[in-house]
C-alpha atoms as a PDB file:
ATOM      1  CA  UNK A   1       0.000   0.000   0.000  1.00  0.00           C
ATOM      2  CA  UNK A   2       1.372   3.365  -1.243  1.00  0.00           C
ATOM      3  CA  UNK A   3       0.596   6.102   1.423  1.00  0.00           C
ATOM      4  CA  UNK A   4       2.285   7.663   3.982  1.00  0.00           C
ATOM      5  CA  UNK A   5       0.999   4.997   6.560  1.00  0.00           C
ATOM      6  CA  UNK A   6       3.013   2.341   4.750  1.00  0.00           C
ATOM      7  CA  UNK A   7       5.888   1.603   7.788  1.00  0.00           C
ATOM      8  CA  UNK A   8       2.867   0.992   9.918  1.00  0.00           C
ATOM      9  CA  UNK A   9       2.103  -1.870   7.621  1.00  0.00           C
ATOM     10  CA  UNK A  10       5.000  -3.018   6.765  1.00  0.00           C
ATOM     11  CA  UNK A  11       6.001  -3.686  10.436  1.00  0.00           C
ATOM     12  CA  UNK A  12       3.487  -6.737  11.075  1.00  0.00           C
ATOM     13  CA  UNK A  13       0.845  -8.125   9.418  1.00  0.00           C
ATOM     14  CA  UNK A  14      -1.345  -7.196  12.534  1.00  0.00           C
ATOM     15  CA  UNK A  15      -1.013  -3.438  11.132  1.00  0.00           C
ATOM     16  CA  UNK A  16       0.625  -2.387  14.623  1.00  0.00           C
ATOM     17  CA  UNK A  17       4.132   0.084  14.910  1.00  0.00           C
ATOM     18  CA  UNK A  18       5.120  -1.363  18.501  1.00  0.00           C
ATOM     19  CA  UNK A  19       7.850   1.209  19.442  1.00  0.00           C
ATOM     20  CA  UNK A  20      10.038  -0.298  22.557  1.00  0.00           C
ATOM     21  CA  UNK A  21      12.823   1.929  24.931  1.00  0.00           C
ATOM     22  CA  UNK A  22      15.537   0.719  26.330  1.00  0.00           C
ATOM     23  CA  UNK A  23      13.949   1.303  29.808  1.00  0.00           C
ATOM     24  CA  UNK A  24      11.350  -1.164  30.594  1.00  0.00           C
ATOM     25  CA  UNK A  25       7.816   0.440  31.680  1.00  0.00           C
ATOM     26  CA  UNK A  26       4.315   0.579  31.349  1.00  0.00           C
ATOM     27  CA  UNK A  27       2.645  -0.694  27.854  1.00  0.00           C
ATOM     28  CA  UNK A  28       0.581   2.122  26.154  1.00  0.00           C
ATOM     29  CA  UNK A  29      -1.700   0.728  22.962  1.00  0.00           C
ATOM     30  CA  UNK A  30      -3.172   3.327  21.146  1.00  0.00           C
ATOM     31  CA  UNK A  31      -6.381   2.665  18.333  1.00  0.00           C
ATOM     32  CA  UNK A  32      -6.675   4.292  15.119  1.00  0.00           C
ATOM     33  CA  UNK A  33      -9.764   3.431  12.992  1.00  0.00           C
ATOM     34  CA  UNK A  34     -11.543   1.285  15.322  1.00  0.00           C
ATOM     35  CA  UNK A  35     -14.416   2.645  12.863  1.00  0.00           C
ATOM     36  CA  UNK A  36     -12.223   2.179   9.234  1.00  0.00           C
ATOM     37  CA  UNK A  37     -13.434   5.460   7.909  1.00  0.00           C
ATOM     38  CA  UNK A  38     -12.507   7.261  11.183  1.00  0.00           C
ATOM     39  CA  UNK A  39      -8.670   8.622   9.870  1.00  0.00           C
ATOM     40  CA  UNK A  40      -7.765  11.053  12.343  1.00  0.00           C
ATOM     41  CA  UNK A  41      -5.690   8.474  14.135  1.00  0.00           C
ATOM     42  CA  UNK A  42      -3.951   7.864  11.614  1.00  0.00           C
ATOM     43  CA  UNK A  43      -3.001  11.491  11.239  1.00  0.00           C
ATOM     44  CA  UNK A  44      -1.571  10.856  14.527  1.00  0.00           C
ATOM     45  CA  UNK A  45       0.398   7.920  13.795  1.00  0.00           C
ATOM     46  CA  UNK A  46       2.030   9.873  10.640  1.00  0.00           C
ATOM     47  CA  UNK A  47       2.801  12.634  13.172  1.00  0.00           C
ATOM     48  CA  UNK A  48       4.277  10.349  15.905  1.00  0.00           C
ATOM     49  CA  UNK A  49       6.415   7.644  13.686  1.00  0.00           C
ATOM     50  CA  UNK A  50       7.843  10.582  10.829  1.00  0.00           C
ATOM     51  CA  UNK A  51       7.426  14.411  12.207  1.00  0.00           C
ATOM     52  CA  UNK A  52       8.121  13.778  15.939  1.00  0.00           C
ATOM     53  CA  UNK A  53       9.806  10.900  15.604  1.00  0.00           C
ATOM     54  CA  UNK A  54       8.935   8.673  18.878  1.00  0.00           C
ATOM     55  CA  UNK A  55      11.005   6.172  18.385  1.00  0.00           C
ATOM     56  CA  UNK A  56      13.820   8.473  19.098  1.00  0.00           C
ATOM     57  CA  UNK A  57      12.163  10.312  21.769  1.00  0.00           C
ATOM     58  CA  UNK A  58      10.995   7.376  23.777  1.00  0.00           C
ATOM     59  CA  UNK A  59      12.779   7.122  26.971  1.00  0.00           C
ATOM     60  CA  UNK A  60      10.506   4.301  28.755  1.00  0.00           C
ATOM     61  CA  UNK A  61       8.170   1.238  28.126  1.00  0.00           C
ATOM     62  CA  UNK A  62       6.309   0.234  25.289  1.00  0.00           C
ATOM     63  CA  UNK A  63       4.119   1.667  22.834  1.00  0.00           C
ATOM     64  CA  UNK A  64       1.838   0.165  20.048  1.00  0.00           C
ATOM     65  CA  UNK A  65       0.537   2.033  17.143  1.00  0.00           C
ATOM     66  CA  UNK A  66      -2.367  -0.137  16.627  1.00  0.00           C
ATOM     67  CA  UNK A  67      -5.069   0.036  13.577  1.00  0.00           C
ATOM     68  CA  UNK A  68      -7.989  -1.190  15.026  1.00  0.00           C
ATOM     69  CA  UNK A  69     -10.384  -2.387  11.939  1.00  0.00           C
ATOM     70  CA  UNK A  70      -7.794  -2.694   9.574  1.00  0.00           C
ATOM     71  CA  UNK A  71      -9.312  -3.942   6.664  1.00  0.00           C
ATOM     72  CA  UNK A  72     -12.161  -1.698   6.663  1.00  0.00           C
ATOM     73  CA  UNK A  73      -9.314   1.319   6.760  1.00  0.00           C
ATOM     74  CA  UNK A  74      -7.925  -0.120   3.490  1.00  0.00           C
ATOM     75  CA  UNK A  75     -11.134  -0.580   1.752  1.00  0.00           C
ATOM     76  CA  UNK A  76     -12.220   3.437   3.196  1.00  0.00           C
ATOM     77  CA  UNK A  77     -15.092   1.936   4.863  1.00  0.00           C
ATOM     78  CA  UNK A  78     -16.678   2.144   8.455  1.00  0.00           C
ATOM     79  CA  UNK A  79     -16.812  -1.517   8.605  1.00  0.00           C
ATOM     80  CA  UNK A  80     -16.812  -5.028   6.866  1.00  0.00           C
ATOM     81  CA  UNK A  81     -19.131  -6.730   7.951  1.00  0.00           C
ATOM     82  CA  UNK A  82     -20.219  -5.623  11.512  1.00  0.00           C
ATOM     83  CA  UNK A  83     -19.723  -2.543  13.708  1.00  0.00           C
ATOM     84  CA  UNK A  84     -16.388  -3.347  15.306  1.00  0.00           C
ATOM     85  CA  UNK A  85     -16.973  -1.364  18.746  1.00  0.00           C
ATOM     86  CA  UNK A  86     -19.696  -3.391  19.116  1.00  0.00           C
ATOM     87  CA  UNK A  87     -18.638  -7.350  18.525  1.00  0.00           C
ATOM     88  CA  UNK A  88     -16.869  -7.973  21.833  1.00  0.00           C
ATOM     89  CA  UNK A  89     -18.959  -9.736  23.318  1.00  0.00           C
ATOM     90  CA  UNK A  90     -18.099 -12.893  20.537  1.00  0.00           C
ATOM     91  CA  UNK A  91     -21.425 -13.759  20.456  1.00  0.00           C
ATOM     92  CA  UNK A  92     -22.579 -16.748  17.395  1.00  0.00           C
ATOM     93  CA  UNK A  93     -24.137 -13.957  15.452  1.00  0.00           C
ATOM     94  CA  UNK A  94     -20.483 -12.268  13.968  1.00  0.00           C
ATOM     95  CA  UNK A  95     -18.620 -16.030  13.770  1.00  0.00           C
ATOM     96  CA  UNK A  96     -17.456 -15.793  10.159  1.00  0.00           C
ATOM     97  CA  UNK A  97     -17.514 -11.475   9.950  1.00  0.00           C
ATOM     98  CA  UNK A  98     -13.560 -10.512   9.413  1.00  0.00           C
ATOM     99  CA  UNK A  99     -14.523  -7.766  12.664  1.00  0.00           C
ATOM    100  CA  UNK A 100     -14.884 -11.594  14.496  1.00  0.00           C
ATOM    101  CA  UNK A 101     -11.574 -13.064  13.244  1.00  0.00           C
ATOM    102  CA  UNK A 102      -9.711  -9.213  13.666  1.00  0.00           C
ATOM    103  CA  UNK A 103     -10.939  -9.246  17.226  1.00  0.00           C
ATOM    104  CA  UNK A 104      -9.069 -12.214  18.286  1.00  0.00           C
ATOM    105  CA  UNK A 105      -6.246 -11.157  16.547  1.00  0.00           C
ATOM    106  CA  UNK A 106      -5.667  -8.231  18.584  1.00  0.00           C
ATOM    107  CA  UNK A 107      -7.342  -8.968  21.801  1.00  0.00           C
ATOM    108  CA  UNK A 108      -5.048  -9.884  23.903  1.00  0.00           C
ATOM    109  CA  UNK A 109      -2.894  -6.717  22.559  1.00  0.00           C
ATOM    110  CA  UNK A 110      -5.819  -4.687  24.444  1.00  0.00           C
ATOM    111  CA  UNK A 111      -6.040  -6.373  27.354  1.00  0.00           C
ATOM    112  CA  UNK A 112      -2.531  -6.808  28.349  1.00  0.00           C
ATOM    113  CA  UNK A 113      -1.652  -3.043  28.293  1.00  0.00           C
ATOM    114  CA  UNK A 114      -1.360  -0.830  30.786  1.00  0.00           C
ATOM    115  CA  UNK A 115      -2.938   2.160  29.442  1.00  0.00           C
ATOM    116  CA  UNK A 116      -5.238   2.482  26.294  1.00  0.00           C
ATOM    117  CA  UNK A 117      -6.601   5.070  23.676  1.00  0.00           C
ATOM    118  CA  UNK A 118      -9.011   4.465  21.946  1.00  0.00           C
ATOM    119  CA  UNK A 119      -9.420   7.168  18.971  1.00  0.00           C
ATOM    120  CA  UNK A 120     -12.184   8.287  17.377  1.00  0.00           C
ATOM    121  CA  UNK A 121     -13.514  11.222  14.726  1.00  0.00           C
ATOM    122  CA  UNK A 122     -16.018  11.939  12.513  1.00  0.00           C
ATOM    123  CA  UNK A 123     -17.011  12.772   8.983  1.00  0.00           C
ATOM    124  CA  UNK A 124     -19.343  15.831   9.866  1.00  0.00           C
ATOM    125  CA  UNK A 125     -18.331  18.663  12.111  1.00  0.00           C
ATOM    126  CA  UNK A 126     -18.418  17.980  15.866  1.00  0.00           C
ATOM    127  CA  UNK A 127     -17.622  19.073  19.050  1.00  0.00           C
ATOM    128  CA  UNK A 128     -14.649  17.120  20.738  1.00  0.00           C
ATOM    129  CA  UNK A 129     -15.710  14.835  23.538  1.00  0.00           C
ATOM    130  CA  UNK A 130     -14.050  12.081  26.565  1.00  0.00           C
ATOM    131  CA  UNK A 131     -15.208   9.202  27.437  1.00  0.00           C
ATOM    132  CA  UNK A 132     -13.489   7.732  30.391  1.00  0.00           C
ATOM    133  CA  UNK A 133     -14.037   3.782  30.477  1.00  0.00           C
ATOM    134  CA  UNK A 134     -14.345   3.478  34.179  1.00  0.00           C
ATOM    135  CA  UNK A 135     -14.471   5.742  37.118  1.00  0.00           C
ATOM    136  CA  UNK A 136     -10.872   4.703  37.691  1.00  0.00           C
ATOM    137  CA  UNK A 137      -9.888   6.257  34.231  1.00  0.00           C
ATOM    138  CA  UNK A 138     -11.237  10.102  35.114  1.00  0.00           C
ATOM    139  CA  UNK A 139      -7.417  10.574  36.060  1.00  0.00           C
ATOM    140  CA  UNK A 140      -6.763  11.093  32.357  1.00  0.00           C
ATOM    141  CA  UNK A 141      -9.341  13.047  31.242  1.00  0.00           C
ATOM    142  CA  UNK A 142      -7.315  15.958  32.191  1.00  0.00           C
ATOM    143  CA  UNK A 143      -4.514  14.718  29.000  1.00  0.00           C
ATOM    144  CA  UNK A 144      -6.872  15.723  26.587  1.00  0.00           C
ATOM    145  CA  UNK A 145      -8.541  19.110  25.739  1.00  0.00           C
ATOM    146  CA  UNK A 146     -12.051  19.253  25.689  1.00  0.00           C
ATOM    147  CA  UNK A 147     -14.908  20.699  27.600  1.00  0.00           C
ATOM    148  CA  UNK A 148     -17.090  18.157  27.426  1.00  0.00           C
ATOM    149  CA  UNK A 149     -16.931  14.501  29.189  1.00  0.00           C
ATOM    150  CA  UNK A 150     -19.563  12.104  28.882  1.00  0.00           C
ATOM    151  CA  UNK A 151     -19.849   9.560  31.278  1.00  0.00           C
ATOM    152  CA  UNK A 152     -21.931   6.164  31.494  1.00  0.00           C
ATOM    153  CA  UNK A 153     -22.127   5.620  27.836  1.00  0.00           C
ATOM    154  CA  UNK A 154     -20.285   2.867  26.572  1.00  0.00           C
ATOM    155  CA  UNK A 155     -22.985   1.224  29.143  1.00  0.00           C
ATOM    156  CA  UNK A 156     -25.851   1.979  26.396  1.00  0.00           C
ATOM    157  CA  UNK A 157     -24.147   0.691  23.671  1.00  0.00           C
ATOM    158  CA  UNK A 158     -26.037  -2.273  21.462  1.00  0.00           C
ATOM    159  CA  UNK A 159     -22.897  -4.692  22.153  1.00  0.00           C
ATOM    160  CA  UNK A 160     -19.630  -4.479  23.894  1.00  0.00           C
ATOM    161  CA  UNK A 161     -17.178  -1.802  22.930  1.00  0.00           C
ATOM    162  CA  UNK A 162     -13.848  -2.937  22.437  1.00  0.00           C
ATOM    163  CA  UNK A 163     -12.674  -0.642  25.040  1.00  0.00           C
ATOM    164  CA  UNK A 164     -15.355  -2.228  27.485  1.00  0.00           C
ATOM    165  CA  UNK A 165     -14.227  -5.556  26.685  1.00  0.00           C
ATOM    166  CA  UNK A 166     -10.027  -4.395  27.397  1.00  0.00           C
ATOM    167  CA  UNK A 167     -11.411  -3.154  30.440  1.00  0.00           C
ATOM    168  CA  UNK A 168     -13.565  -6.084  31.552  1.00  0.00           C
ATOM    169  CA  UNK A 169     -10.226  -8.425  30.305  1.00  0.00           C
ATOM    170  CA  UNK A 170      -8.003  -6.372  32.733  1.00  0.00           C
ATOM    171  CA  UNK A 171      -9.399  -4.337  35.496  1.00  0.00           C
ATOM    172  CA  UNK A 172      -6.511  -2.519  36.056  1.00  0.00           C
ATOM    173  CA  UNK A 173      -5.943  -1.281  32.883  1.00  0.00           C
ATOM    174  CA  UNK A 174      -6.381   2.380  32.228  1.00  0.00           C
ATOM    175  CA  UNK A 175      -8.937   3.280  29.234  1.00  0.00           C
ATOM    176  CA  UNK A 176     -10.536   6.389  27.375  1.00  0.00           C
ATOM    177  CA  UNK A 177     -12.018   7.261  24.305  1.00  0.00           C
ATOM    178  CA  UNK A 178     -11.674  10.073  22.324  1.00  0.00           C
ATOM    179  CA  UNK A 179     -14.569  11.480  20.346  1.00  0.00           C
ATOM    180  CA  UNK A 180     -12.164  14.156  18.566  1.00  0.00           C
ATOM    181  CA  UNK A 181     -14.405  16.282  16.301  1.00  0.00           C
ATOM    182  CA  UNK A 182     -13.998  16.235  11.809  1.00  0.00           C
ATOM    183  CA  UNK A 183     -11.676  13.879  10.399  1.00  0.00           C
ATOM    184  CA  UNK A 184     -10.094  16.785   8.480  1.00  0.00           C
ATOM    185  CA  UNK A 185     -10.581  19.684  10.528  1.00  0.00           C
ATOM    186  CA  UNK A 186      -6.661  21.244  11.097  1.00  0.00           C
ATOM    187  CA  UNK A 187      -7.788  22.134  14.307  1.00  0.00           C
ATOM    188  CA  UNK A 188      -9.041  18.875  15.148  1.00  0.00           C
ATOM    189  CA  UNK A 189      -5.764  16.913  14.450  1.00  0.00           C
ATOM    190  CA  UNK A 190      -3.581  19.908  15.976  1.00  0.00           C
ATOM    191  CA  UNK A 191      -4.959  19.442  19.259  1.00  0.00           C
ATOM    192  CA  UNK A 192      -4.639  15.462  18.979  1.00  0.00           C
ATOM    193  CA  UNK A 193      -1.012  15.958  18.355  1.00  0.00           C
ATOM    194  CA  UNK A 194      -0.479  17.806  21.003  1.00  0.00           C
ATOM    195  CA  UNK A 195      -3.166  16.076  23.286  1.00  0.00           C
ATOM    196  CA  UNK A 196      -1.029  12.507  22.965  1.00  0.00           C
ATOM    197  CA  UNK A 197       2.350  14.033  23.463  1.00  0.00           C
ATOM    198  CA  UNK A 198       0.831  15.467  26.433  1.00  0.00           C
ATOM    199  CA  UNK A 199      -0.212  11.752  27.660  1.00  0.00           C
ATOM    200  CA  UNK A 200       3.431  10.695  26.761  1.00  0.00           C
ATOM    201  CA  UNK A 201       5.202  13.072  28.840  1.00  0.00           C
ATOM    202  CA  UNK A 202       3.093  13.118  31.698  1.00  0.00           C
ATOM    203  CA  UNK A 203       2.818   9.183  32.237  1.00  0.00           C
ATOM    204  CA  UNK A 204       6.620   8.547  31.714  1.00  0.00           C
ATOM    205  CA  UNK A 205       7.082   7.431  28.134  1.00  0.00           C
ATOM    206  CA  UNK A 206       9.192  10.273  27.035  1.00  0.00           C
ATOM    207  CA  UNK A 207      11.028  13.386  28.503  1.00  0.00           C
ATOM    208  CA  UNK A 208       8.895  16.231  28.416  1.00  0.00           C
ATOM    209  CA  UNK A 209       8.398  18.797  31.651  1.00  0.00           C
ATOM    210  CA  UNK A 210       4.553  18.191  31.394  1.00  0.00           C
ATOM    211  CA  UNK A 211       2.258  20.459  33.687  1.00  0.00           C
ATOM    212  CA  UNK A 212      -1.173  19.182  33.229  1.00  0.00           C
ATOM    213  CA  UNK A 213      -3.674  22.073  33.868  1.00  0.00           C
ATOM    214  CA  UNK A 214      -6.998  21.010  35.228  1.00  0.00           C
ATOM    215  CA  UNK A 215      -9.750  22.917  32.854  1.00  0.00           C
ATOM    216  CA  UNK A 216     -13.185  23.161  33.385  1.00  0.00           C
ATOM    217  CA  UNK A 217     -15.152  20.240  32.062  1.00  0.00           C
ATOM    218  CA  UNK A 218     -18.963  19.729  31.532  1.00  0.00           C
ATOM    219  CA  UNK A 219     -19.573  16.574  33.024  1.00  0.00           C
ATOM    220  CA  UNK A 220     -22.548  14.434  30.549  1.00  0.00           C
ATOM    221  CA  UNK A 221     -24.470  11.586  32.280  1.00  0.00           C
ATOM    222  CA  UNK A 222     -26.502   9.525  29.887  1.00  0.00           C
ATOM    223  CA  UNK A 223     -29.535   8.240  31.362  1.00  0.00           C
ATOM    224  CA  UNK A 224     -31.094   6.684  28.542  1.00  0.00           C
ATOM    225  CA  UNK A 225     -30.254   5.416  24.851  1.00  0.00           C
ATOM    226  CA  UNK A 226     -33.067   5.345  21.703  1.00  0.00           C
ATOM    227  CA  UNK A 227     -31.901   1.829  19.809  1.00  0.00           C
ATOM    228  CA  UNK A 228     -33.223   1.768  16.394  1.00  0.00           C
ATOM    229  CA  UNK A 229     -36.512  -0.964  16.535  1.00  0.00           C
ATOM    230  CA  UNK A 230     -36.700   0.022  12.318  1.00  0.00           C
ATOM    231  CA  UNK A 231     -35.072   1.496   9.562  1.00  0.00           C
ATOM    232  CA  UNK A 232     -37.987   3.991   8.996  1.00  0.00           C
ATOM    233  CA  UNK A 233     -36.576   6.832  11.393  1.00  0.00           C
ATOM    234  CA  UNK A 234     -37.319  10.658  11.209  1.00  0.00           C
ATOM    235  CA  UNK A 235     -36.328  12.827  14.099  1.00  0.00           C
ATOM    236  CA  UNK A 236     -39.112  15.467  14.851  1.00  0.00           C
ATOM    237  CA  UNK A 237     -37.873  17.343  17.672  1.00  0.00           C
ATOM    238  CA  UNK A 238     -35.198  19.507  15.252  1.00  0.00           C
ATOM    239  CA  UNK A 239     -34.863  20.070  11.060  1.00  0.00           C
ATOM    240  CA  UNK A 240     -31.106  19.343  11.795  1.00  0.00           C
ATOM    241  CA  UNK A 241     -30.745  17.139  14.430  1.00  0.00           C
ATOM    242  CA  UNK A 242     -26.782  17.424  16.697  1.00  0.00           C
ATOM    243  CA  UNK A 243     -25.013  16.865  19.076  1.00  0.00           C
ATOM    244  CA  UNK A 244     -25.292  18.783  22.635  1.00  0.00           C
ATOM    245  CA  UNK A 245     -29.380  20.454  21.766  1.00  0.00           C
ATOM    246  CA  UNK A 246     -31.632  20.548  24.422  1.00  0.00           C
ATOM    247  CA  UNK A 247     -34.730  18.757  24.572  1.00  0.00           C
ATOM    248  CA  UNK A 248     -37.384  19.958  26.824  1.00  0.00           C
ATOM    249  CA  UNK A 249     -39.913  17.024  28.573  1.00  0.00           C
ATOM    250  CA  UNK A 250     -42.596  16.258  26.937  1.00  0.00           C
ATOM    251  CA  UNK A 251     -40.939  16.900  23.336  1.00  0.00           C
ATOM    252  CA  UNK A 252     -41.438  14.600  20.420  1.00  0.00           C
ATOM    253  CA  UNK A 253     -38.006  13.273  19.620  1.00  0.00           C
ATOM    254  CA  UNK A 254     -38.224  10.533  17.152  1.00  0.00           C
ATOM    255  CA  UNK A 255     -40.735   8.534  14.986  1.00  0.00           C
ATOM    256  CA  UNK A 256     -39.514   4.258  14.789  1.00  0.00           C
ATOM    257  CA  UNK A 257     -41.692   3.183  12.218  1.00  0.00           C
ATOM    258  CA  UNK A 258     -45.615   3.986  13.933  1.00  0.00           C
ATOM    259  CA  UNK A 259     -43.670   4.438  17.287  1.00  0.00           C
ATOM    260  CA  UNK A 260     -43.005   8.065  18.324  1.00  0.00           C
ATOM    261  CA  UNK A 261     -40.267   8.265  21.280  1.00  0.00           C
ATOM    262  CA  UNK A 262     -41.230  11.450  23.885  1.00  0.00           C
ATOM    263  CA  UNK A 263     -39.033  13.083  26.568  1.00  0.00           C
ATOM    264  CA  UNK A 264     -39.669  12.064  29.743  1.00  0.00           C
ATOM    265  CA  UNK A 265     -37.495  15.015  31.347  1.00  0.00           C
ATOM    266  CA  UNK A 266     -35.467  17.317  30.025  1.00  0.00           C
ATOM    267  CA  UNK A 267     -32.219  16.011  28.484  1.00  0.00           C
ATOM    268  CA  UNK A 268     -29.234  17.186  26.362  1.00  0.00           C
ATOM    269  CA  UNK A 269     -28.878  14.621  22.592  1.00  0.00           C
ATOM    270  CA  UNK A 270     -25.667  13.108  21.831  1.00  0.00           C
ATOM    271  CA  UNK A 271     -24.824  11.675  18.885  1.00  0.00           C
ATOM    272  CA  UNK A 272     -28.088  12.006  16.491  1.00  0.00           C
ATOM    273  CA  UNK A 273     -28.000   9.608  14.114  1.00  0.00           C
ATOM    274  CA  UNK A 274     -30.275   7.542  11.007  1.00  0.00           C
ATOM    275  CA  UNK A 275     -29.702   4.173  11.602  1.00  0.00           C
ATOM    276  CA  UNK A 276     -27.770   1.792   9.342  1.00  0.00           C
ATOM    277  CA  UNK A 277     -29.386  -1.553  11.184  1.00  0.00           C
ATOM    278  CA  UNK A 278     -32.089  -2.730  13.327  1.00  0.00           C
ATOM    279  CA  UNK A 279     -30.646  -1.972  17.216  1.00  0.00           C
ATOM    280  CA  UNK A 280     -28.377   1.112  16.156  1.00  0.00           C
ATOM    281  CA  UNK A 281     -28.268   3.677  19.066  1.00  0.00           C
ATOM    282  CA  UNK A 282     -30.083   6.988  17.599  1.00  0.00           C
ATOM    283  CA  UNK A 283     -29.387   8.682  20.421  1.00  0.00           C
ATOM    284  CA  UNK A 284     -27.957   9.227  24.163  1.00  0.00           C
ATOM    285  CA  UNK A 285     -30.336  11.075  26.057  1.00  0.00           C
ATOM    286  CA  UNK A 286     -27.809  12.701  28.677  1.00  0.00           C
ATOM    287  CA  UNK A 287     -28.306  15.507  31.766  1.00  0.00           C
ATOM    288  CA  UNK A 288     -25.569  17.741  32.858  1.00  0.00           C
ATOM    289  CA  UNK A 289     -23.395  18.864  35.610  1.00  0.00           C
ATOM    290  CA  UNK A 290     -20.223  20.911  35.602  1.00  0.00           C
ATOM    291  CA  UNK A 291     -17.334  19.731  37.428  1.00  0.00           C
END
């Protein structure tokens, strides 16, 4: 493959860059393109391996430069054959899927590190957001800029994440997500860049005088999740449905087929979406608090 990803390949067949220092340490694993058409990780990785050059600068440990759904990053597509933050829970249904077969490839990659990012973007403009794994993981929510943090959600997902199943695998291990914001948005990948080298420095894998400066955060709780029950979906509550609007109780949120989903309270939307398949979250119905 002819791109400027092509070491990363090249290294393994796994599609990993696993950069080692002299030092032994902690194991950091970090996820590009868990979601194939997700690239900003990648963006990352470029910066890491050939602008900042890591494996010069690392001083301690291990890191892997992992591409999560590979094959659906070479083909430019979200996914295969099934959602791959969803299928780790190995259930009958995905035997067969490549996301099944790349899941136990790398598996045991996950679980056996001692830290893990998990990255994500989008293809429309978003706000950034952090998802801390567990409630043991808030300690690195201050790595990453952002004002929002949404907590609870991986918990309303329609399968198991693969950073719930890493977690679930090793309890001690230390897991977050990043919802960055537009695949291609300068700003977006700017603040990634500096956002990991931040992590880096301040947990011991390179030499860098890191202060980390607590910010103010919005803290998101989602209470409930809308799961797709057809493919016949029109939001009603807003023309232009995103992230972060405000829904007042008693407003009309969605039509499923003849269904039509009310607020109960009042509630903040994440992630609007049309779903691709019976079961697809539409939406995380969430309530606020600032830290």
């Amino acid at each position: 493959m002819e791109n400027k990803y092509k070491k990363i390949f090249n290294t393994n067949k796994l599609g990993m860059l696993t950069i080692k220092a002299k030092n032994p340490g902690k194991v950091l694993t970090i996820v590009a393109c868990t979601h194939g058409d997700e690239i900003y990780g990648m963006e990352i990785f470029d910066y890491l391996i050939n602008e900042f050059i890591l494996e010069k600068k690392i001083i301690s440990g291990t890191i892997n430069l992992l591409i999560g759904n590979k094959e659906a990053y070479l083909k430019g597509k979200k996914i295969v054959d099934f959602d791959f933050n969803r299928i780790w829970g190995f259930e009958d249904k995905y035997k067969g899927s490549y996301e099944y077969k790349r899941a136990n490839e790398i598996k045991e990659i996950l679980y056996k590190s001692d830290y893990l990012i998990d990255l994500h973007s989008t293809t429309l403009k978003s706000i950034p957001m952090i998802i801390p794994v567990g409630k043991q993981d808030d300690n690195l929510i201050d790595c990453f800029s952002g004002t929002y943090v949404l907590k609870n959600l991986i918990e309303f997902l329609n399968g198991v994440a693969l950073a719930k199943y890493a977690k679930l695998k090793n309890p001690n291990l230390k897991a977050i997500v990043i919802e960055a914001g537009q695949n291609n948005d300068p700003k977006t990948i700017e603040d990634g860049k500096q956002n990991i080298i931040k992590f880096l420095g301040y947990y011991g894998f390179i030499q860098n005088n890191t202060n980390i400066i607590k910010t103010k955060k919005i803290y998101l709780y989602a209470k409930k999740c809308i799961h797709a029950k057809t493919m016949n979906v029109k939001f009603l509550y807003s023309e232009s449905p995103q992230s972060f609007q405000k829904i007042k109780k008693g407003t009309d949120i969605l039509q499923d087929g003849e269904n039509v989903v009310k607020a109960d309270k009042d509630y903040i939307i994440i992630m609007p979406t049309t779903p691709r398949y019976i079961g697809e979250e539409l939406g995380y119905l969430c309530e606020s608090e600032s830290e």
